[in-house]
Protein backbone atom coordinates (compact mmCIF):
# COMPACT_ATOMS: atom_id res chain seq x y z
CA UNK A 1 -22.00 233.93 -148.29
CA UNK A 2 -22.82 230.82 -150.31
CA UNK A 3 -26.65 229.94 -150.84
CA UNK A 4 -25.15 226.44 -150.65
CA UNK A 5 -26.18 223.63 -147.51
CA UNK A 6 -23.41 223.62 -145.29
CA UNK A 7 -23.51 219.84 -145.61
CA UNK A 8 -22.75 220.07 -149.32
CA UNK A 9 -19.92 222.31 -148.96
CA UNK A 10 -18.48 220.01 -146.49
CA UNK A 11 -18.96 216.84 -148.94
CA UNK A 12 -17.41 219.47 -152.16
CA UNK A 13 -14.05 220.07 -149.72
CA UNK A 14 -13.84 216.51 -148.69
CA UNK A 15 -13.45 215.48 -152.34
CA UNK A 16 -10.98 217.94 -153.31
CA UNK A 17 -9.18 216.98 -149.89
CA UNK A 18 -9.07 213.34 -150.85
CA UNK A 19 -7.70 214.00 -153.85
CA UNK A 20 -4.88 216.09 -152.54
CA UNK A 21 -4.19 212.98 -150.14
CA UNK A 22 -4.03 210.57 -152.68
CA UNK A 23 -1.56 212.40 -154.43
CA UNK A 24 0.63 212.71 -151.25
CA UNK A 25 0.08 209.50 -150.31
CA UNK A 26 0.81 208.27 -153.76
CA UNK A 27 4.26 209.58 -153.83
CA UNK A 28 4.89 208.56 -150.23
CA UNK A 29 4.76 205.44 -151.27
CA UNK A 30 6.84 205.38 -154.32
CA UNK A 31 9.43 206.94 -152.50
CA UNK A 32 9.29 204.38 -149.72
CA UNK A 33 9.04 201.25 -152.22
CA UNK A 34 11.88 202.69 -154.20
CA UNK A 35 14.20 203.01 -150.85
CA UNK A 36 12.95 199.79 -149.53
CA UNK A 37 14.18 197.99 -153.20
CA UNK A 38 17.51 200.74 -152.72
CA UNK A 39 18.61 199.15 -149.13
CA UNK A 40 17.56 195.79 -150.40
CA UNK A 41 19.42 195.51 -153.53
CA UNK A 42 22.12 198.23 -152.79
CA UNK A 43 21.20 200.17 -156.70
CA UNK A 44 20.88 203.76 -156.18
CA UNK A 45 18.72 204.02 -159.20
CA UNK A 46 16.15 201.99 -157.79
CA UNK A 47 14.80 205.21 -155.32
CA UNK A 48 14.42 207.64 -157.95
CA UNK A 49 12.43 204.61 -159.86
CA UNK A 50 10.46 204.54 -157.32
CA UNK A 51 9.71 208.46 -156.72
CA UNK A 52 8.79 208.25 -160.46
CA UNK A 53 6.23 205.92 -160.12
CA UNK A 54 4.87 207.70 -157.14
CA UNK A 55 4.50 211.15 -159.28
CA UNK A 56 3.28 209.35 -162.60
CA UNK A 57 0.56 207.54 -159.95
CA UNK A 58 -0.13 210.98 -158.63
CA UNK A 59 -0.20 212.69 -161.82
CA UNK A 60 -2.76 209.79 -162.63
CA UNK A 61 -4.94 210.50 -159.80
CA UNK A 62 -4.85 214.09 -161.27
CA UNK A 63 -6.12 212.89 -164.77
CA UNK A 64 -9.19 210.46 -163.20
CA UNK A 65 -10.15 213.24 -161.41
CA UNK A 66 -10.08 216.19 -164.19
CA UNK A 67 -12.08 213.09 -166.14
CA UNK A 68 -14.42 212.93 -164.00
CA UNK A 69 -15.36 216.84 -163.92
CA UNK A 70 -15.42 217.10 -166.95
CA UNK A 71 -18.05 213.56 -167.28
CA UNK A 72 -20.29 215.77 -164.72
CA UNK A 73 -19.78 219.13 -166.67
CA UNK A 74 -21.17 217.69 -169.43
CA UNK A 75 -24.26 216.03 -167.82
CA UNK A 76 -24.84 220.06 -167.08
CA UNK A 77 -24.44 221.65 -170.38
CA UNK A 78 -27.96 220.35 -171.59
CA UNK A 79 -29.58 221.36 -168.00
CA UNK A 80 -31.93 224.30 -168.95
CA UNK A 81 -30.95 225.94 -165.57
CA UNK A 82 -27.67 226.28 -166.57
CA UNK A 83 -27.66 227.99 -170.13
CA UNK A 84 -26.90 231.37 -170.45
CA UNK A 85 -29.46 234.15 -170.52
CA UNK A 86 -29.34 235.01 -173.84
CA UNK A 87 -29.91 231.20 -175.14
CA UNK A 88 -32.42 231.20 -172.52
CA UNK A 89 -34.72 234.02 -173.88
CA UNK A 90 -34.03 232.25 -177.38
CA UNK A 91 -36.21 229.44 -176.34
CA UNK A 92 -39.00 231.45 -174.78
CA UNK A 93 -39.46 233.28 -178.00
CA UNK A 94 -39.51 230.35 -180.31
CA UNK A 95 -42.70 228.97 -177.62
């Protein structure tokens, strides 16, 4: 069992589920603005367009968000909290 709030763990899952949605969604609707411009204009070409800009939209919702973890990994690399033992009992000895 997790020594973690329930509350936070709800938050932590809603994140990773909006990011899972917003890559869905983001390809949804490439696909559906690239067979809208197909059935408009009659070019077949124009729906596989479209998927690709709904995966390279998805792929950048991917990037933002590995940016992002890696912004708030860093802010935690200094924290004393989380250092490793070792580097820990390094610093108590040079006190």
């Amino acid at each position: 069992m997790s020594d973690k709030p329930p509350i936070k763990q709800i938050i932590e899952g809603a994140g990773d589920l909006s990011l899972a949605l917003s890559m869905a969604a983001a390809v949804a609707i490439g696909f559906g603005i690239g067979y809208g411009l197909r059935s408009w204009l009659g070019y077949e070409w124009l729906l596989w367009l479209g998927v690709f800009w709904g995966v390279s939209a998805a792929i950048l919702n991917l990037v933002k968000a590995i940016r992002k973890l890696g912004r708030s990994m860093k802010e935690l690399e200094n924290n004393p909290r989380y250092r490793k033992q070792s580097e820990r009992d390094d610093d108590e000895e040079e006190d």
